[in-house]
PDB file of N, CA and C in Angstrom:
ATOM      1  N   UNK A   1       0.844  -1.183   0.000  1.00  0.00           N
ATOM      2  CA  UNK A   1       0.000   0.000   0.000  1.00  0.00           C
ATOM      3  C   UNK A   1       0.891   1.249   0.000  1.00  0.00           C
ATOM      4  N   UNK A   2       0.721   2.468  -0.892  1.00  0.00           N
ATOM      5  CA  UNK A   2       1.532   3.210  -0.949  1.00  0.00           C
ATOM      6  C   UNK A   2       0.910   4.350  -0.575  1.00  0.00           C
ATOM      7  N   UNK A   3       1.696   4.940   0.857  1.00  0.00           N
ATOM      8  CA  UNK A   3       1.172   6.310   1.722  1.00  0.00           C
ATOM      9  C   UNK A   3       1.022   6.874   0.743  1.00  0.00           C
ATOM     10  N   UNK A   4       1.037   7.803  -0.146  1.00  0.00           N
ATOM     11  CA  UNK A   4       0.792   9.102  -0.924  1.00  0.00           C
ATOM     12  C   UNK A   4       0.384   8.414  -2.201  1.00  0.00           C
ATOM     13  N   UNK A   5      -0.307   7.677  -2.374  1.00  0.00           N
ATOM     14  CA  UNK A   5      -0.871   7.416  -4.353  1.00  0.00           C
ATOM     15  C   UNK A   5      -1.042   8.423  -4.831  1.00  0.00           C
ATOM     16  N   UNK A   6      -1.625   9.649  -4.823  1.00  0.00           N
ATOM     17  CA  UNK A   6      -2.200  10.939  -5.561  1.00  0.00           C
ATOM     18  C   UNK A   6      -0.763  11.657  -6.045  1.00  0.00           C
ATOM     19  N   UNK A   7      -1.616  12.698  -7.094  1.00  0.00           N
ATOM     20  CA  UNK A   7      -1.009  13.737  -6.948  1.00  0.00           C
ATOM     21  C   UNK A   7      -1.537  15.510  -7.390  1.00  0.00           C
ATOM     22  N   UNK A   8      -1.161  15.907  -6.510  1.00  0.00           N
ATOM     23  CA  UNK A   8      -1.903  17.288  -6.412  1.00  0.00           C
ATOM     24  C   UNK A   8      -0.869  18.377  -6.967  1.00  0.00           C
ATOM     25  N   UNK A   9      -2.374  19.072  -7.902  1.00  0.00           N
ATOM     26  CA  UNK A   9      -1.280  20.282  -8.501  1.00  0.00           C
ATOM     27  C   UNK A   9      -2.501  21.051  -7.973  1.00  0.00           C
ATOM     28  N   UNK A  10      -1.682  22.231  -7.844  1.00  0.00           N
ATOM     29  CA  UNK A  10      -1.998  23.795  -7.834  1.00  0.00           C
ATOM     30  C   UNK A  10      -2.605  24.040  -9.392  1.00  0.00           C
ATOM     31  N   UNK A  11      -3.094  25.120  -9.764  1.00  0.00           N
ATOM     32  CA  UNK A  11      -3.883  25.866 -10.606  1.00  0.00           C
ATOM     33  C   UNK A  11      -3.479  26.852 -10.587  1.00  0.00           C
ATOM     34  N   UNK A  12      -2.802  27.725 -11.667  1.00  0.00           N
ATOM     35  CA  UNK A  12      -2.340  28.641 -11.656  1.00  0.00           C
ATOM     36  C   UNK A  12      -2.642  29.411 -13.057  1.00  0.00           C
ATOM     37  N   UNK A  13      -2.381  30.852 -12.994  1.00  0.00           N
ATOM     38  CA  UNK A  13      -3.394  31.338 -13.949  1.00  0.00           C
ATOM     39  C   UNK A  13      -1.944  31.778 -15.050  1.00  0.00           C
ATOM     40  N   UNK A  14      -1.633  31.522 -16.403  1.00  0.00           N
ATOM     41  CA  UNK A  14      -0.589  32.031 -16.843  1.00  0.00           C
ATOM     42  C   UNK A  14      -1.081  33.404 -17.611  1.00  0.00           C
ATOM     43  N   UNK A  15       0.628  34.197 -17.530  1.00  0.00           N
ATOM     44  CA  UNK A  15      -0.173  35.299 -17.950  1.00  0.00           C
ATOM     45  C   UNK A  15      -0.479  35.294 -19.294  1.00  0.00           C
ATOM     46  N   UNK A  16      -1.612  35.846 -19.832  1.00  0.00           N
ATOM     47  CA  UNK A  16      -1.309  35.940 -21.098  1.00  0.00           C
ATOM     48  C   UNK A  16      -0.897  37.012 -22.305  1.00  0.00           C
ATOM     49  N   UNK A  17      -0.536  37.714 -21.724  1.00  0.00           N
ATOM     50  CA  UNK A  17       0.487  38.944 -22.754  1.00  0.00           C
ATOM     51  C   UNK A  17      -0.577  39.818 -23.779  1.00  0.00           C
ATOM     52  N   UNK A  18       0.180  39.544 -25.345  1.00  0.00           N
ATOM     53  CA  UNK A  18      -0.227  40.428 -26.044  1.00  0.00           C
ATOM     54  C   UNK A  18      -0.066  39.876 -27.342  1.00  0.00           C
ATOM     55  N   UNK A  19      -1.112  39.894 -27.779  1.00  0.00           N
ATOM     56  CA  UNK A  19      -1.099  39.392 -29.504  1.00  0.00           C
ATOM     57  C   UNK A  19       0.036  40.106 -30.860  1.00  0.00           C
ATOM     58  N   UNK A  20       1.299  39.686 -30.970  1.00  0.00           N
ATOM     59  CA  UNK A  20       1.957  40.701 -31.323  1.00  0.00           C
ATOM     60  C   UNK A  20       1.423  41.095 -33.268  1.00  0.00           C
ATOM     61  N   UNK A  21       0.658  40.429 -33.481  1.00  0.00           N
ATOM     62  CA  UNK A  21       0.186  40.913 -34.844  1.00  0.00           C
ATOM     63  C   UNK A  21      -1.083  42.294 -34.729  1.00  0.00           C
ATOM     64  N   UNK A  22      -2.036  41.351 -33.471  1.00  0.00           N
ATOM     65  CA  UNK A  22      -2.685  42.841 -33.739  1.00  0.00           C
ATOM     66  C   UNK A  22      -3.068  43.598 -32.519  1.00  0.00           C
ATOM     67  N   UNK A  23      -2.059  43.577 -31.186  1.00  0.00           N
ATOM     68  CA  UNK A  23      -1.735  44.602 -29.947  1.00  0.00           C
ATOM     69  C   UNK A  23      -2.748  43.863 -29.010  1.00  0.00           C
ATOM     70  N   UNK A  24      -4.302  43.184 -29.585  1.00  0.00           N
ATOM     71  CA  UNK A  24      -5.334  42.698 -28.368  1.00  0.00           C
ATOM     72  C   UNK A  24      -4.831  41.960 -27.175  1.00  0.00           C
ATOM     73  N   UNK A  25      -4.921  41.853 -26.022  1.00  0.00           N
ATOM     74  CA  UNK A  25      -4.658  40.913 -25.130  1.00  0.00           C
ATOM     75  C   UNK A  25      -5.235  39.806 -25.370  1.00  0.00           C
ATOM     76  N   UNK A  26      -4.510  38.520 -25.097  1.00  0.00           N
ATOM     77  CA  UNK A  26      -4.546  37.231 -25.036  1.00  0.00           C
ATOM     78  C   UNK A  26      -5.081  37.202 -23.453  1.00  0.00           C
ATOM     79  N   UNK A  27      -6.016  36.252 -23.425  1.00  0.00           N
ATOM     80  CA  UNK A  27      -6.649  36.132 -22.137  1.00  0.00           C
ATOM     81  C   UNK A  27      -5.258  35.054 -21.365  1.00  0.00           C
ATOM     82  N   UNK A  28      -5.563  35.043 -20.148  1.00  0.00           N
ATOM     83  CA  UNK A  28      -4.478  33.829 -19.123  1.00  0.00           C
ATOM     84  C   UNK A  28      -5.248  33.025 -19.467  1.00  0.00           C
ATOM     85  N   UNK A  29      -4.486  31.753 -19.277  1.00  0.00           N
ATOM     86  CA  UNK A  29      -4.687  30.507 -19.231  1.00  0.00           C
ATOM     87  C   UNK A  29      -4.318  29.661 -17.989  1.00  0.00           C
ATOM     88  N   UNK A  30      -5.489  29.087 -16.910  1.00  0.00           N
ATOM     89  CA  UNK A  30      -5.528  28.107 -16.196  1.00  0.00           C
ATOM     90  C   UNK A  30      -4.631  27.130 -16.728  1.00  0.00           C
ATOM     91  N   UNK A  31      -2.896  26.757 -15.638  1.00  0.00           N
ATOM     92  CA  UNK A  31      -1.865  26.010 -15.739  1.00  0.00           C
ATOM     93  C   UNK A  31      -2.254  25.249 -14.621  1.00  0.00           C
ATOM     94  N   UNK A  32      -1.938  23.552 -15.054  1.00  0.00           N
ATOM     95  CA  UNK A  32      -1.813  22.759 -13.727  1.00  0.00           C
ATOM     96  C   UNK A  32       0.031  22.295 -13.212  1.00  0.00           C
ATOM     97  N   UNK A  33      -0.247  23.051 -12.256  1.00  0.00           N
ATOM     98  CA  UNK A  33       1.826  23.124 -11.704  1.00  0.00           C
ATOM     99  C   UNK A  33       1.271  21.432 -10.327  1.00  0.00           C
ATOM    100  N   UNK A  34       2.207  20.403 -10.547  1.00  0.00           N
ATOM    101  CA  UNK A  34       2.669  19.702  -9.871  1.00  0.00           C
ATOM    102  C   UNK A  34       2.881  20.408  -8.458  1.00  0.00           C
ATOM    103  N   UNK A  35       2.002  19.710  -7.326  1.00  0.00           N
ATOM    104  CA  UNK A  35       2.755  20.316  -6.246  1.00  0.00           C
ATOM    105  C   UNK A  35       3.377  19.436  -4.935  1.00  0.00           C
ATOM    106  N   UNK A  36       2.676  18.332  -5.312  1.00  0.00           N
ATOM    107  CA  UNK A  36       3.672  17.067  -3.982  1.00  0.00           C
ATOM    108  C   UNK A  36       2.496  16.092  -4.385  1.00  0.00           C
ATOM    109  N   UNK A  37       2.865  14.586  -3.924  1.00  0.00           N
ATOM    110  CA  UNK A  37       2.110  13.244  -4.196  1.00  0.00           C
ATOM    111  C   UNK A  37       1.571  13.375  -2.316  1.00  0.00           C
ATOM    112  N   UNK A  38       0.390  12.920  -2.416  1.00  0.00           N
ATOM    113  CA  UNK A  38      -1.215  13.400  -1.766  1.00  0.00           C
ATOM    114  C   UNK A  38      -1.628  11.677  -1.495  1.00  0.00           C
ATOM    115  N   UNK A  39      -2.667  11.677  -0.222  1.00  0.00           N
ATOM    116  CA  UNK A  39      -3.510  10.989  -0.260  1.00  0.00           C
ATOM    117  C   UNK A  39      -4.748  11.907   0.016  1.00  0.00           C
ATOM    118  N   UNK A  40      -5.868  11.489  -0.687  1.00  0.00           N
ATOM    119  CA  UNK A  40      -7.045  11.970  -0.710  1.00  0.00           C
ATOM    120  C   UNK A  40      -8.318  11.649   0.617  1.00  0.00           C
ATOM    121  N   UNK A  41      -9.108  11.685   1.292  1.00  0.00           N
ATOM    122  CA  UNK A  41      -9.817  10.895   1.920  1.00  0.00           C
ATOM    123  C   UNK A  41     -11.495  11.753   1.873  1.00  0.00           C
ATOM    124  N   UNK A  42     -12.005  11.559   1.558  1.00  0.00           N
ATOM    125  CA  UNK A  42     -13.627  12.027   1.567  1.00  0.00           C
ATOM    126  C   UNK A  42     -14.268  12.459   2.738  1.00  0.00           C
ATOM    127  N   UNK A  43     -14.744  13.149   3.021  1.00  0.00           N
ATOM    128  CA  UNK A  43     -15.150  13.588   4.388  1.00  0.00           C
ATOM    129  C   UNK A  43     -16.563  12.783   5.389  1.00  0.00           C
ATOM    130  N   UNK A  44     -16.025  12.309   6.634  1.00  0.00           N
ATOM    131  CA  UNK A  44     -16.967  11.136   7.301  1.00  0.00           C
ATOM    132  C   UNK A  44     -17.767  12.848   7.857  1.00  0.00           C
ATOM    133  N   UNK A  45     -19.071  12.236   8.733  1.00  0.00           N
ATOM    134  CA  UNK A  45     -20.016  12.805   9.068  1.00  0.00           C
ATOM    135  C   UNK A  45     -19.381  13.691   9.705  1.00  0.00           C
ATOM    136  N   UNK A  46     -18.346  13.817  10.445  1.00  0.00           N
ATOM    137  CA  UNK A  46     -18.179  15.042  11.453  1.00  0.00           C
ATOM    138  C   UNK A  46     -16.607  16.526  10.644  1.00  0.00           C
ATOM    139  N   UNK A  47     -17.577  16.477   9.253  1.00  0.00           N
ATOM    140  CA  UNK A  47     -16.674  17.183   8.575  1.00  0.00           C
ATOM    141  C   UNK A  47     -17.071  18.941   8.535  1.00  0.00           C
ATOM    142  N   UNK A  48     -16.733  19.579   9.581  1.00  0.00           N
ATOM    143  CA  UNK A  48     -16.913  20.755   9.654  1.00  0.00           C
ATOM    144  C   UNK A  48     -15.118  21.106  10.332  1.00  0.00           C
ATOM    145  N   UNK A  49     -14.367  22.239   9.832  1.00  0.00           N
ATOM    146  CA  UNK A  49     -13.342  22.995   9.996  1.00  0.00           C
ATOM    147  C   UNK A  49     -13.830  24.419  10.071  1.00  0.00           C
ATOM    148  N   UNK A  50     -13.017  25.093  10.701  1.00  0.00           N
ATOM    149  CA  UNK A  50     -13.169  26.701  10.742  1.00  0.00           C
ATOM    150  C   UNK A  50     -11.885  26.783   9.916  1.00  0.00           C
ATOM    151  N   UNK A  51     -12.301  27.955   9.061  1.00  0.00           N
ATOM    152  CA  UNK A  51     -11.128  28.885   8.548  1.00  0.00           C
ATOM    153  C   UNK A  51     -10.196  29.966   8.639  1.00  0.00           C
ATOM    154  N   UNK A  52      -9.512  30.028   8.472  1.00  0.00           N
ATOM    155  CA  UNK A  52      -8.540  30.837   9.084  1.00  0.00           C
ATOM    156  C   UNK A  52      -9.220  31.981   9.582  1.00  0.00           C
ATOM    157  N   UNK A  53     -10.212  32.569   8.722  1.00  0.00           N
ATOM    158  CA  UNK A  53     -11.015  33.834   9.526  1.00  0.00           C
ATOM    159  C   UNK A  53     -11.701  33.490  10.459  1.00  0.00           C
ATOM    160  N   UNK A  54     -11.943  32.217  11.083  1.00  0.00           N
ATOM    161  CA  UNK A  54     -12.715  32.180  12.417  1.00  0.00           C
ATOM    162  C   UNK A  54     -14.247  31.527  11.647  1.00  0.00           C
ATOM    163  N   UNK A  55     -14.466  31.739  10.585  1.00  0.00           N
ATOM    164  CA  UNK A  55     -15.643  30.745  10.163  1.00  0.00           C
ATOM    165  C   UNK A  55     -15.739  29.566   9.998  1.00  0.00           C
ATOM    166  N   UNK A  56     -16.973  28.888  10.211  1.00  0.00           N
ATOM    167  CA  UNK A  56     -16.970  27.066  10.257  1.00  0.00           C
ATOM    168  C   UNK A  56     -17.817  26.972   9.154  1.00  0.00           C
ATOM    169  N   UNK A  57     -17.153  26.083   8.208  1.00  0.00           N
ATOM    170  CA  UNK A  57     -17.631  25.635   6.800  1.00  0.00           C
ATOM    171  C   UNK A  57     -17.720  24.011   6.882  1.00  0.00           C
ATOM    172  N   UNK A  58     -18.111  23.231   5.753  1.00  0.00           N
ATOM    173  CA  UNK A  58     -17.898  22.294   5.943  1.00  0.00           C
ATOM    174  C   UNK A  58     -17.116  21.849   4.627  1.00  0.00           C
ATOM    175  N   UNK A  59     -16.140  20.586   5.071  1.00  0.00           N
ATOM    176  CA  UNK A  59     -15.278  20.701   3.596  1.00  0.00           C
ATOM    177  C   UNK A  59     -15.756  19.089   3.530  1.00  0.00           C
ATOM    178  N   UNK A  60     -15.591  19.022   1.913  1.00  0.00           N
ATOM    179  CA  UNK A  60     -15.692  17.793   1.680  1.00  0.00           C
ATOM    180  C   UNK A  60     -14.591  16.370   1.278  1.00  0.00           C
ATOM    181  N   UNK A  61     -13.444  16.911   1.406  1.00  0.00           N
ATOM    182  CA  UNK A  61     -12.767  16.363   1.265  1.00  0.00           C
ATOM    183  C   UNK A  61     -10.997  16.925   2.747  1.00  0.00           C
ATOM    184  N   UNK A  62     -10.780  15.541   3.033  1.00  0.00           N
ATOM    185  CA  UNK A  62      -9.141  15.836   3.276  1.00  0.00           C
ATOM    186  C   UNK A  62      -8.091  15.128   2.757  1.00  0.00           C
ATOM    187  N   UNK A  63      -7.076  16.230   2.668  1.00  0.00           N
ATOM    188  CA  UNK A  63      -5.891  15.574   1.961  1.00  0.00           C
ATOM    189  C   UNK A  63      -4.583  15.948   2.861  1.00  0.00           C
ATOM    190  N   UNK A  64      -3.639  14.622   2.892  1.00  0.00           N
ATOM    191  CA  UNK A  64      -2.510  14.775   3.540  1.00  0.00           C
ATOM    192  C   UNK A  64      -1.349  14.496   2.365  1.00  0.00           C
ATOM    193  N   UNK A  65      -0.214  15.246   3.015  1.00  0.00           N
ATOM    194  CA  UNK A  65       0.619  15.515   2.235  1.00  0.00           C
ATOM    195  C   UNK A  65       1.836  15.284   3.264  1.00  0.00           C
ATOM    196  N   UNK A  66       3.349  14.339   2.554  1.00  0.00           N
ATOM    197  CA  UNK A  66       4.383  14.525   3.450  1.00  0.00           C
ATOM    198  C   UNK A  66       4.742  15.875   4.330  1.00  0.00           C
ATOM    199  N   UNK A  67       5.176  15.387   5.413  1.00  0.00           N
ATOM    200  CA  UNK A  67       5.918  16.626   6.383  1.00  0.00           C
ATOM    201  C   UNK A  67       6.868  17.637   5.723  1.00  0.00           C
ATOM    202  N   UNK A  68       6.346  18.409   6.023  1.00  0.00           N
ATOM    203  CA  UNK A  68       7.757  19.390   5.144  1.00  0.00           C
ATOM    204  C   UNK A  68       6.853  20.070   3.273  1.00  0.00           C
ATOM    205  N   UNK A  69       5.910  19.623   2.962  1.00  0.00           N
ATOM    206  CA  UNK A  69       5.458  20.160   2.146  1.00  0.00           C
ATOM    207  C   UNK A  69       4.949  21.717   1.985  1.00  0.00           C
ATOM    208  N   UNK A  70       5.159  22.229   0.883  1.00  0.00           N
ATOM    209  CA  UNK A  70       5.484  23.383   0.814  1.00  0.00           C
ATOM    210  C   UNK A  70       3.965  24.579   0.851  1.00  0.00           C
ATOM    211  N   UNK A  71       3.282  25.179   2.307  1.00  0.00           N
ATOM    212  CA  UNK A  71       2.170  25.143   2.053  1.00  0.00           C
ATOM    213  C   UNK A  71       1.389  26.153   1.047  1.00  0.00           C
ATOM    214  N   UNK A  72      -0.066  25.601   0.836  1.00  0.00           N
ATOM    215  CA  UNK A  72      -0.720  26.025  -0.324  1.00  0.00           C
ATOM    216  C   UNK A  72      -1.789  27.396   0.269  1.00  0.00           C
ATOM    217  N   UNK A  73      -2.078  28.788  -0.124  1.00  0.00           N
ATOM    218  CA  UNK A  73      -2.854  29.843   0.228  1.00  0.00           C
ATOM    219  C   UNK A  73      -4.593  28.809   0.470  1.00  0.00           C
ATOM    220  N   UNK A  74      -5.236  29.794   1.402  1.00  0.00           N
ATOM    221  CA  UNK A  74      -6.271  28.758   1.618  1.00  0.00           C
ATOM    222  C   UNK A  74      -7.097  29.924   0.025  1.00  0.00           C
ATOM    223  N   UNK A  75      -8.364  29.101  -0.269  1.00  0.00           N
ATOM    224  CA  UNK A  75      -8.699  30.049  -1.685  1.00  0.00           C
ATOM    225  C   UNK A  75      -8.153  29.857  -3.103  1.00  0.00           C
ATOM    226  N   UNK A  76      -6.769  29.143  -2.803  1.00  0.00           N
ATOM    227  CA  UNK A  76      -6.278  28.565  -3.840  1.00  0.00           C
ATOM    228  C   UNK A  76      -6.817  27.355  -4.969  1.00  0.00           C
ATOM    229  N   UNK A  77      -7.089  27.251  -6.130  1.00  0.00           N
ATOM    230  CA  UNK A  77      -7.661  25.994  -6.723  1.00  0.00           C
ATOM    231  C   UNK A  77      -7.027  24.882  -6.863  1.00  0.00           C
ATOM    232  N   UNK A  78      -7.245  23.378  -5.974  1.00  0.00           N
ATOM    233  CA  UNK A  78      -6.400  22.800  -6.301  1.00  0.00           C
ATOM    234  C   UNK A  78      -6.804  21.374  -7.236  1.00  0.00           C
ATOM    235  N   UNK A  79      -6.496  20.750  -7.924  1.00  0.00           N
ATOM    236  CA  UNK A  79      -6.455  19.411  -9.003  1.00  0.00           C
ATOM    237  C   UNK A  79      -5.702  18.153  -8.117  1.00  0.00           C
ATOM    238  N   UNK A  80      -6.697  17.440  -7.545  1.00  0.00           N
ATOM    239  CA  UNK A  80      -6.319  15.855  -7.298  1.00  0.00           C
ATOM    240  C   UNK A  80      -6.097  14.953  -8.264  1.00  0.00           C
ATOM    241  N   UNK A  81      -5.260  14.127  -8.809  1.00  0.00           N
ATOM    242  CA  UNK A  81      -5.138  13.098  -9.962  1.00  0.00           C
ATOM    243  C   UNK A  81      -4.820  11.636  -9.081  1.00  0.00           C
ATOM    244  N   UNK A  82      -5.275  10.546  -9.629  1.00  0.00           N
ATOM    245  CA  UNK A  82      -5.279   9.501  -9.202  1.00  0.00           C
ATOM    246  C   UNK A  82      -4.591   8.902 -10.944  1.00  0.00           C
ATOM    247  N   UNK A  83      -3.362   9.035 -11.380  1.00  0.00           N
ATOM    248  CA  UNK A  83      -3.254   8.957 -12.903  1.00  0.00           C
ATOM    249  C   UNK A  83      -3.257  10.110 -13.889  1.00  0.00           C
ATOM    250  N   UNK A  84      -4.765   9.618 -14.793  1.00  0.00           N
ATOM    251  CA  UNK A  84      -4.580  10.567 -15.379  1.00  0.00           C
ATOM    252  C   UNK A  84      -6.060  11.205 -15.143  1.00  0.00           C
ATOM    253  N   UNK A  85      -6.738  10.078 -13.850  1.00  0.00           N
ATOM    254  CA  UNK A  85      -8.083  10.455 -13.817  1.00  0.00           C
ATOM    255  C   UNK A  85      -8.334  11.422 -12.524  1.00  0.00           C
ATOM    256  N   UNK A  86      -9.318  12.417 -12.953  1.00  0.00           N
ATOM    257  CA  UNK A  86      -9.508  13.411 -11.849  1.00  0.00           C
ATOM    258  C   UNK A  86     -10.435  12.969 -10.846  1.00  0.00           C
ATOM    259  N   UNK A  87      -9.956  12.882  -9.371  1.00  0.00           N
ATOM    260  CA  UNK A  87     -10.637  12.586  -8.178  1.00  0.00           C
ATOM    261  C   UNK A  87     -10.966  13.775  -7.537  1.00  0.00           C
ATOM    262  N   UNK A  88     -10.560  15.133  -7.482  1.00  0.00           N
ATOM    263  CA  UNK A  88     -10.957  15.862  -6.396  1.00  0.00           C
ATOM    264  C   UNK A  88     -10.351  16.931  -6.980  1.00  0.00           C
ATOM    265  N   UNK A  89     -11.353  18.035  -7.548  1.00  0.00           N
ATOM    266  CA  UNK A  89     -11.199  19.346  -7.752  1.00  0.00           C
ATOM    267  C   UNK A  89     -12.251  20.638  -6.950  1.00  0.00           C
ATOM    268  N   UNK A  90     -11.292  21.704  -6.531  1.00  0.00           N
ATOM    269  CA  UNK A  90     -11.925  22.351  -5.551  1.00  0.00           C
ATOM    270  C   UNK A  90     -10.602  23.650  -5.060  1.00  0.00           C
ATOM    271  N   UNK A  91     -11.355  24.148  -3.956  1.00  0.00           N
ATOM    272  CA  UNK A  91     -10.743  25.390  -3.356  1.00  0.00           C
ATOM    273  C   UNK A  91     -10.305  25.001  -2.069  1.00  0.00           C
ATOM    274  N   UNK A  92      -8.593  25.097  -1.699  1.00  0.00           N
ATOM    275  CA  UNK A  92      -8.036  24.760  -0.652  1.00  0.00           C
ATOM    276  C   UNK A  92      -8.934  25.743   0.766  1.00  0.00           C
ATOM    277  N   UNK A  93      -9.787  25.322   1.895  1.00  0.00           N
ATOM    278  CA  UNK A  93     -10.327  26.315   2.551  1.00  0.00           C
ATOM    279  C   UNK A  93      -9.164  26.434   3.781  1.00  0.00           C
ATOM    280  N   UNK A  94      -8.378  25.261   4.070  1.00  0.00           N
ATOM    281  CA  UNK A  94      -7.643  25.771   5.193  1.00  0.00           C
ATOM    282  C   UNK A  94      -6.263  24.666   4.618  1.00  0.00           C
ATOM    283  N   UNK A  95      -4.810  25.143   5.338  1.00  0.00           N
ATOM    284  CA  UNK A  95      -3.797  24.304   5.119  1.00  0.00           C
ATOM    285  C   UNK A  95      -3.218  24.347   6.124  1.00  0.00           C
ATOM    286  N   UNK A  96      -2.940  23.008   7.157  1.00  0.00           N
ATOM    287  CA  UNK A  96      -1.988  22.640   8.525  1.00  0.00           C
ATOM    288  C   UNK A  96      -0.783  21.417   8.440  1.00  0.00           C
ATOM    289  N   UNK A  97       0.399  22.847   9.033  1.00  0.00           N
ATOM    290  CA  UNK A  97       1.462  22.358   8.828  1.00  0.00           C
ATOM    291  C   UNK A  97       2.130  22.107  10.094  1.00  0.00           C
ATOM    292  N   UNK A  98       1.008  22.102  11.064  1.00  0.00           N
ATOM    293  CA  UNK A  98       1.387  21.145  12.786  1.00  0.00           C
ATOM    294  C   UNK A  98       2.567  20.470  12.872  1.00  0.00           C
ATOM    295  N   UNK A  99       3.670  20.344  13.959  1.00  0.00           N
ATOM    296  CA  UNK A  99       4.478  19.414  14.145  1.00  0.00           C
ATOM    297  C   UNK A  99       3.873  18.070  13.897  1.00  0.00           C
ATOM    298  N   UNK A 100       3.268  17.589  12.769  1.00  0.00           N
ATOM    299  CA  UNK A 100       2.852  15.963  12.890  1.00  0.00           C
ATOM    300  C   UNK A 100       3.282  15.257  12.206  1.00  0.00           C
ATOM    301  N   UNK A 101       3.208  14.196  11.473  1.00  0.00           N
ATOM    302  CA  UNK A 101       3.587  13.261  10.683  1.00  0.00           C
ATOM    303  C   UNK A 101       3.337  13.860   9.280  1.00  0.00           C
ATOM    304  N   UNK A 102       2.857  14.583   9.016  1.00  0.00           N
ATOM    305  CA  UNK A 102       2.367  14.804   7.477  1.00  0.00           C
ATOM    306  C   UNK A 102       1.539  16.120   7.495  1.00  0.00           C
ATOM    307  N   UNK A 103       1.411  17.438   6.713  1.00  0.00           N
ATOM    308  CA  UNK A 103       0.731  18.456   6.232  1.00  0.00           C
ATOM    309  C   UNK A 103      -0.334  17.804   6.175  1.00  0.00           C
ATOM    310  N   UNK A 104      -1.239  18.659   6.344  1.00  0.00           N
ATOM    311  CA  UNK A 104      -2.961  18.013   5.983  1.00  0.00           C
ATOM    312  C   UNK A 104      -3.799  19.798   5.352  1.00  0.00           C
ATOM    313  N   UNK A 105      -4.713  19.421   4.356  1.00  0.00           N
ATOM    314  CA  UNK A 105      -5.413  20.699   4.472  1.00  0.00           C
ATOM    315  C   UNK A 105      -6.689  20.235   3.688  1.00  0.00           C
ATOM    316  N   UNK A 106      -7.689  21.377   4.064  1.00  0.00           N
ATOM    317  CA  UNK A 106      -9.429  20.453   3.662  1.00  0.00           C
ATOM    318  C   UNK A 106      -9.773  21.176   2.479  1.00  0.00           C
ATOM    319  N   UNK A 107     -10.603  20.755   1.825  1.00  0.00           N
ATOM    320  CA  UNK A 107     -11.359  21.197   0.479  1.00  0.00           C
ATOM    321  C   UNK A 107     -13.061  20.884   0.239  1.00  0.00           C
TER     322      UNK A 107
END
């Protein structure tokens, strides 16, 4: 059984510049950046977190990530892959990087 099967990228918006034939802006383009191998877990009945502002939401998903991973803005969009198939897309609402065994943050 392998701790981290997933892997989670960030969403990132590239910029998109300037059409050099005729000056219009090129809109950004939504990039998926690699950001560490993830386990995913679905949220059991007692899935409510507060967010960093002091509000309690409920998330539907948690994901842990090795110790030492590099953390993600909460609000951020993030892409779960199991392959090449998508398991879990959504908005990071909180990210904890506790002295524990592994980063964890909910979606």
């Amino acid at each position: 059984m392998t701790q981290y099967p997933h892997d989670l990228y960030v969403v990132s918006n590239t910029e998109g510049g300037t059409d050099p034939e005729t000056g219009f802006p090129i809109p950004s383009e939504p990039t998926e950046v690699f950001h560490c191998k993830c386990r995913e877990r679905a949220a059991g009945p007692g899935n409510i977190i507060a967010k960093e502002s002091g509000e309690v939401v409920n998330y539907s998903s948690k994901v842990v990530m090795p110790n030492g991973t590099a953390k993600i803005p909460a609000n951020t969009k993030i892409i779960i892959k199991n392959g090449d198939e998508v398991i879990l897309s959504g908005d990071v609402i909180r990210f904890s990087d506790a002295p524990q065994l592994h980063c964890r943050l909910w979606v």
